[in-house]
PDB file of N, CA and C in Angstrom:
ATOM      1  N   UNK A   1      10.708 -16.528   1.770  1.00  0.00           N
ATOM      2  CA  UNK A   1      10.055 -16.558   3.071  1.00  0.00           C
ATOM      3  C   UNK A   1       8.536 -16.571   2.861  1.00  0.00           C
ATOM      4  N   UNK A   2       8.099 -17.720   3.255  1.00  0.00           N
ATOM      5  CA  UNK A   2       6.392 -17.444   3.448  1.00  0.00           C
ATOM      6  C   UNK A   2       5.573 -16.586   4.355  1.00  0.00           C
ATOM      7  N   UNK A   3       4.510 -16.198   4.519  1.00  0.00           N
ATOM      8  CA  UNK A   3       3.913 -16.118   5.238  1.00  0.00           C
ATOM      9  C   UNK A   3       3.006 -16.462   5.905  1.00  0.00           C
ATOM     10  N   UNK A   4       2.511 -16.290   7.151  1.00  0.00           N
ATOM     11  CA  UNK A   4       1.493 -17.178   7.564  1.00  0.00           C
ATOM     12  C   UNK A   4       0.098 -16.951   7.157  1.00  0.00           C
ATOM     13  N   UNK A   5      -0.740 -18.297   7.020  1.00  0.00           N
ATOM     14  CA  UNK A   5      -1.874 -17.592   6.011  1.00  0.00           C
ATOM     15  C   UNK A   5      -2.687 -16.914   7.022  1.00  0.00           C
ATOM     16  N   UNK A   6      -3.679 -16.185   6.460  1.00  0.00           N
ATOM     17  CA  UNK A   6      -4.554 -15.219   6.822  1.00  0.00           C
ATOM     18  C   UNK A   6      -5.543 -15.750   8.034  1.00  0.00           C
ATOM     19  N   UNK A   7      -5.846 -14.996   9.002  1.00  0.00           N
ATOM     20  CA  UNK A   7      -6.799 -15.915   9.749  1.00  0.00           C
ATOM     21  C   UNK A   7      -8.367 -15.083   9.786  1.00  0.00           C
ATOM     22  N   UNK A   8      -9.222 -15.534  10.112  1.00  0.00           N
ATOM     23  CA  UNK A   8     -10.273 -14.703  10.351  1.00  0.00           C
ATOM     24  C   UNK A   8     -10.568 -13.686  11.590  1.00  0.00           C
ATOM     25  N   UNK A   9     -11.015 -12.899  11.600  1.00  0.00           N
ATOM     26  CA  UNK A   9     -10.880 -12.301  13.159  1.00  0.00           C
ATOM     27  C   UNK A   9     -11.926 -12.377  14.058  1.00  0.00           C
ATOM     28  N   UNK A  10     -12.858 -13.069  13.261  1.00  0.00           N
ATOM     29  CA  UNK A  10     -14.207 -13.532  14.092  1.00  0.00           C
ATOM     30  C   UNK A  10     -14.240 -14.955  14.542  1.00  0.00           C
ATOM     31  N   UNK A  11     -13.753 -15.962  13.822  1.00  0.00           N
ATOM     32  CA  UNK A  11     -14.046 -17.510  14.204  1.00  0.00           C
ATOM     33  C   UNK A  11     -12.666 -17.855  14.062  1.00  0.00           C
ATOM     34  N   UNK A  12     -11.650 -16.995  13.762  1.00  0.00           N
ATOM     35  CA  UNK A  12      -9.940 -17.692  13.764  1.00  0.00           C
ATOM     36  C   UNK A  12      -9.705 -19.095  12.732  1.00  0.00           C
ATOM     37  N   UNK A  13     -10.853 -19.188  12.243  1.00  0.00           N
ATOM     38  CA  UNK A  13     -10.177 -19.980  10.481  1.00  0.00           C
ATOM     39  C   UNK A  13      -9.327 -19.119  10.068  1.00  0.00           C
ATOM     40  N   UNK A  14      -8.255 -20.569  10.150  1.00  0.00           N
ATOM     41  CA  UNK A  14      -7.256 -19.741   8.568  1.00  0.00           C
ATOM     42  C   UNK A  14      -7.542 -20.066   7.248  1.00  0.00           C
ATOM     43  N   UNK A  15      -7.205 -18.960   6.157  1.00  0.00           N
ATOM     44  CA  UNK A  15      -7.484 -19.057   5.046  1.00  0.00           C
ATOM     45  C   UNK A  15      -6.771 -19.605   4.187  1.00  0.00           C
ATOM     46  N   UNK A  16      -7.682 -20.674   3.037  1.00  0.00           N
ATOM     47  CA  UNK A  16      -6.594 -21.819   2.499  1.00  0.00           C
ATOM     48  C   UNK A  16      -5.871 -20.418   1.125  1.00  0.00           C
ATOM     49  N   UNK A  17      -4.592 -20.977   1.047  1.00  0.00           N
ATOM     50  CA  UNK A  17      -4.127 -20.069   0.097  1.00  0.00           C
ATOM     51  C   UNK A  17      -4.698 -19.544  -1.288  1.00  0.00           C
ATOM     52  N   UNK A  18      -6.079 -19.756  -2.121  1.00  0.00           N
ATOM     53  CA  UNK A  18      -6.921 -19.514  -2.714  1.00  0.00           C
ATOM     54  C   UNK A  18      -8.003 -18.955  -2.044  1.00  0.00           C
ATOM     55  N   UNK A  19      -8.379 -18.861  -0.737  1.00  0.00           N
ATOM     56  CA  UNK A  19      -9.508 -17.860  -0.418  1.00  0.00           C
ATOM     57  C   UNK A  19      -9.159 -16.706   0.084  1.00  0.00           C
ATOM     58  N   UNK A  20     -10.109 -15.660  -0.180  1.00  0.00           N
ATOM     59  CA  UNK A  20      -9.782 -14.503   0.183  1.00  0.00           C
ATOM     60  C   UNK A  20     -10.800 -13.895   1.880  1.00  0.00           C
ATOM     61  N   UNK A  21     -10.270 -13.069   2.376  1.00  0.00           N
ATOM     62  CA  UNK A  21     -10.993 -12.924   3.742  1.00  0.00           C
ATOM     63  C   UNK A  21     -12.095 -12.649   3.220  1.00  0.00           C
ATOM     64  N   UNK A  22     -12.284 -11.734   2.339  1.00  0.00           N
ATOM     65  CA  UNK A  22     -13.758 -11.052   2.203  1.00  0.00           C
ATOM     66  C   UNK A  22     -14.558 -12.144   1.817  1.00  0.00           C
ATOM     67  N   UNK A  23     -14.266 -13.301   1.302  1.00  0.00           N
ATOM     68  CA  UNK A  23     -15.095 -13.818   0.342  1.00  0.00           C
ATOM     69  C   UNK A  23     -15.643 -15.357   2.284  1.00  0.00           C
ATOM     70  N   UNK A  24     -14.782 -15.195   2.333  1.00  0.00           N
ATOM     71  CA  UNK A  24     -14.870 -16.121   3.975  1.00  0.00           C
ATOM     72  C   UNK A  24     -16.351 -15.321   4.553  1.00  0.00           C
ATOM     73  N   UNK A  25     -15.771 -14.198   4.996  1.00  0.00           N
ATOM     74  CA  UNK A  25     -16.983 -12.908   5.763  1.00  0.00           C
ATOM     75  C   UNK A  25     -18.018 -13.230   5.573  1.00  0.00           C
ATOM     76  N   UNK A  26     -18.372 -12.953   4.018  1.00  0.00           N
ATOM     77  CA  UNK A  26     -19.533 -12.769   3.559  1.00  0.00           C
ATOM     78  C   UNK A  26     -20.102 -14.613   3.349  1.00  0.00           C
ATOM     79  N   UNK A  27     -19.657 -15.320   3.187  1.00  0.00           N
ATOM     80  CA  UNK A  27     -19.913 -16.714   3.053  1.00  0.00           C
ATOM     81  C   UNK A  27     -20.079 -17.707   4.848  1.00  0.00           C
ATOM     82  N   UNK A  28     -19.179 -17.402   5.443  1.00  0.00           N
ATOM     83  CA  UNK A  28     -19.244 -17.690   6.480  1.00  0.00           C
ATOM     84  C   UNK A  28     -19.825 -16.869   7.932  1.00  0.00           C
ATOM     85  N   UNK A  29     -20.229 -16.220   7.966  1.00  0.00           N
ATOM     86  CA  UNK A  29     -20.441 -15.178   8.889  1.00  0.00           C
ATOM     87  C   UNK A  29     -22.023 -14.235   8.410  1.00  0.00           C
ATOM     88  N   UNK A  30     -22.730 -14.438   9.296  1.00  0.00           N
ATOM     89  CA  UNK A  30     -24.193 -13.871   9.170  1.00  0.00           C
ATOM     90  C   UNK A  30     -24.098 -11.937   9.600  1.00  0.00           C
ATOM     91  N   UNK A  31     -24.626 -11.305   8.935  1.00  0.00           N
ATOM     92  CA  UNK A  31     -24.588  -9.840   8.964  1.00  0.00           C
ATOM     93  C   UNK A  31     -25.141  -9.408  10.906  1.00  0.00           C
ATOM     94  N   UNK A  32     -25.555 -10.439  11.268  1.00  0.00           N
ATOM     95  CA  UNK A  32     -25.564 -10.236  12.666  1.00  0.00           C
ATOM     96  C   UNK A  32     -23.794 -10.013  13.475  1.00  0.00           C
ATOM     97  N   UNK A  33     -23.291 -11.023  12.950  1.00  0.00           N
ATOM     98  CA  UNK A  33     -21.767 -11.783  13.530  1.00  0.00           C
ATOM     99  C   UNK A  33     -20.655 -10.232  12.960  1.00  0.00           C
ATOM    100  N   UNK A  34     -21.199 -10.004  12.084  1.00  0.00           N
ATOM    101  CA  UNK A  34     -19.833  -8.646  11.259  1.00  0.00           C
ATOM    102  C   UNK A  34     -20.376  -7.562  11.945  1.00  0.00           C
ATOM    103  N   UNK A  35     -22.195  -7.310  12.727  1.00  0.00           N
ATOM    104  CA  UNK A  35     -22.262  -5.912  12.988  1.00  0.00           C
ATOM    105  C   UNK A  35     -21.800  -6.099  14.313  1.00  0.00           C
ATOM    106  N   UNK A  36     -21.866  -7.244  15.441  1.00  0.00           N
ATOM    107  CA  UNK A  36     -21.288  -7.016  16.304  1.00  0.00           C
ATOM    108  C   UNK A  36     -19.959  -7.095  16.751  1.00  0.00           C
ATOM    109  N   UNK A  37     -18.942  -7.633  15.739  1.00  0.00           N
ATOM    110  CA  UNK A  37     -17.566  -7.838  15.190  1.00  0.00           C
ATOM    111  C   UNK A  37     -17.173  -6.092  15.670  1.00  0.00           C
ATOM    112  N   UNK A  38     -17.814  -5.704  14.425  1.00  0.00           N
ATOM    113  CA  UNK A  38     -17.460  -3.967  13.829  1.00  0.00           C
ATOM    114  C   UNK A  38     -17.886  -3.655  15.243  1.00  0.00           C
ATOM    115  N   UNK A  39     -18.908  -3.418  15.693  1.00  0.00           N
ATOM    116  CA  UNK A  39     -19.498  -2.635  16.978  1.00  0.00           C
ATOM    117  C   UNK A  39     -18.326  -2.763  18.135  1.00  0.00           C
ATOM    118  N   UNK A  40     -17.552  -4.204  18.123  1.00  0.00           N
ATOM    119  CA  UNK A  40     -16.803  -4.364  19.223  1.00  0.00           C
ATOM    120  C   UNK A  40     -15.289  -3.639  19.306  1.00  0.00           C
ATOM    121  N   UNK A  41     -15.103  -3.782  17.903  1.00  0.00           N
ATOM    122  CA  UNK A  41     -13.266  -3.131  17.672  1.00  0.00           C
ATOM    123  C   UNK A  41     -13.620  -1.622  17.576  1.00  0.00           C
ATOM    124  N   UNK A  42     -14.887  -1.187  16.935  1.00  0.00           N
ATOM    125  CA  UNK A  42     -14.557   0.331  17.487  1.00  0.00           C
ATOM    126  C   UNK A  42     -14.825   0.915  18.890  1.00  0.00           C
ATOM    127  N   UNK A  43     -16.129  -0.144  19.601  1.00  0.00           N
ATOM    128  CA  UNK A  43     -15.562   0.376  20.842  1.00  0.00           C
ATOM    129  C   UNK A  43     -14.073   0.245  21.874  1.00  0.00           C
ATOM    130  N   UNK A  44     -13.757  -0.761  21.048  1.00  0.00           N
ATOM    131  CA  UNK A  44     -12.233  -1.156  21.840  1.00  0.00           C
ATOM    132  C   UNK A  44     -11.314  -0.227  21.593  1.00  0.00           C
ATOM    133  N   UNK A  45     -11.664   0.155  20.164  1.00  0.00           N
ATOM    134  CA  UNK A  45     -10.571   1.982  19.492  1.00  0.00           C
ATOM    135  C   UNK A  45     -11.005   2.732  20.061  1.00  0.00           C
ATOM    136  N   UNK A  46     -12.339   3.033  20.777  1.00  0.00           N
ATOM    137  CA  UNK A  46     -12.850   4.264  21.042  1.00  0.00           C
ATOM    138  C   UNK A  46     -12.262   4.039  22.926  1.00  0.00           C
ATOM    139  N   UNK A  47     -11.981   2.948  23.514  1.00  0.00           N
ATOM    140  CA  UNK A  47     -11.842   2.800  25.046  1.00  0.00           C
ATOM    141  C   UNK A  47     -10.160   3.117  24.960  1.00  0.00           C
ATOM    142  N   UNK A  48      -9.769   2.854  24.254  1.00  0.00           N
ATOM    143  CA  UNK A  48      -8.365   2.635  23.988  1.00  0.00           C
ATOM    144  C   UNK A  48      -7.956   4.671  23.403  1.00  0.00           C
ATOM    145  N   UNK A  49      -8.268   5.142  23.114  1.00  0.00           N
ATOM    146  CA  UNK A  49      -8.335   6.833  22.999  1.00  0.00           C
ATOM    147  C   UNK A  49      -8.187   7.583  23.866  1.00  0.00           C
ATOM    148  N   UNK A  50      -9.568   7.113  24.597  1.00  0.00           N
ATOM    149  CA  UNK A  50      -9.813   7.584  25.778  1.00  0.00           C
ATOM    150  C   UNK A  50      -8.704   7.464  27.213  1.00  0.00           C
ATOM    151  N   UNK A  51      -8.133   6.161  26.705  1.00  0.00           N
ATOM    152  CA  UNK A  51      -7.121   6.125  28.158  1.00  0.00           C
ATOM    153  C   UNK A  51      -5.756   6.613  27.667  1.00  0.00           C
ATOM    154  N   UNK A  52      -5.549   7.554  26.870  1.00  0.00           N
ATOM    155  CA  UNK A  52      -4.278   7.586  26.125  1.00  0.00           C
ATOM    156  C   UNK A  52      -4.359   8.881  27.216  1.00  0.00           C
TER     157      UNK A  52
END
């Protein structure tokens, strides 16, 4: 059984079966694009707590 390859969670490229996410991130994606990435899923963990 395969799996489906990896996708990105910022621009939704999937990854060809020789690349790795991290190496995508850091190559494709400007340190602007990952801090507001990060900034967004923990406020979405932190909204998502709160309504529990």
């Amino acid at each position: 059984m395969s799996r489906p390859p990896v996708e990105c969670p910022i621009c939704h490229d999937s990854m060809e079966p020789d690349q790795r996410l991290l190496e995508h991130l850091l190559e494709a994606h400007t340190k602007r694009e990952l801090a507001r990435f990060t900034a967004v899923e923990a406020q979405a963990f932190e909204d998502e707590d709160l309504s529990d």
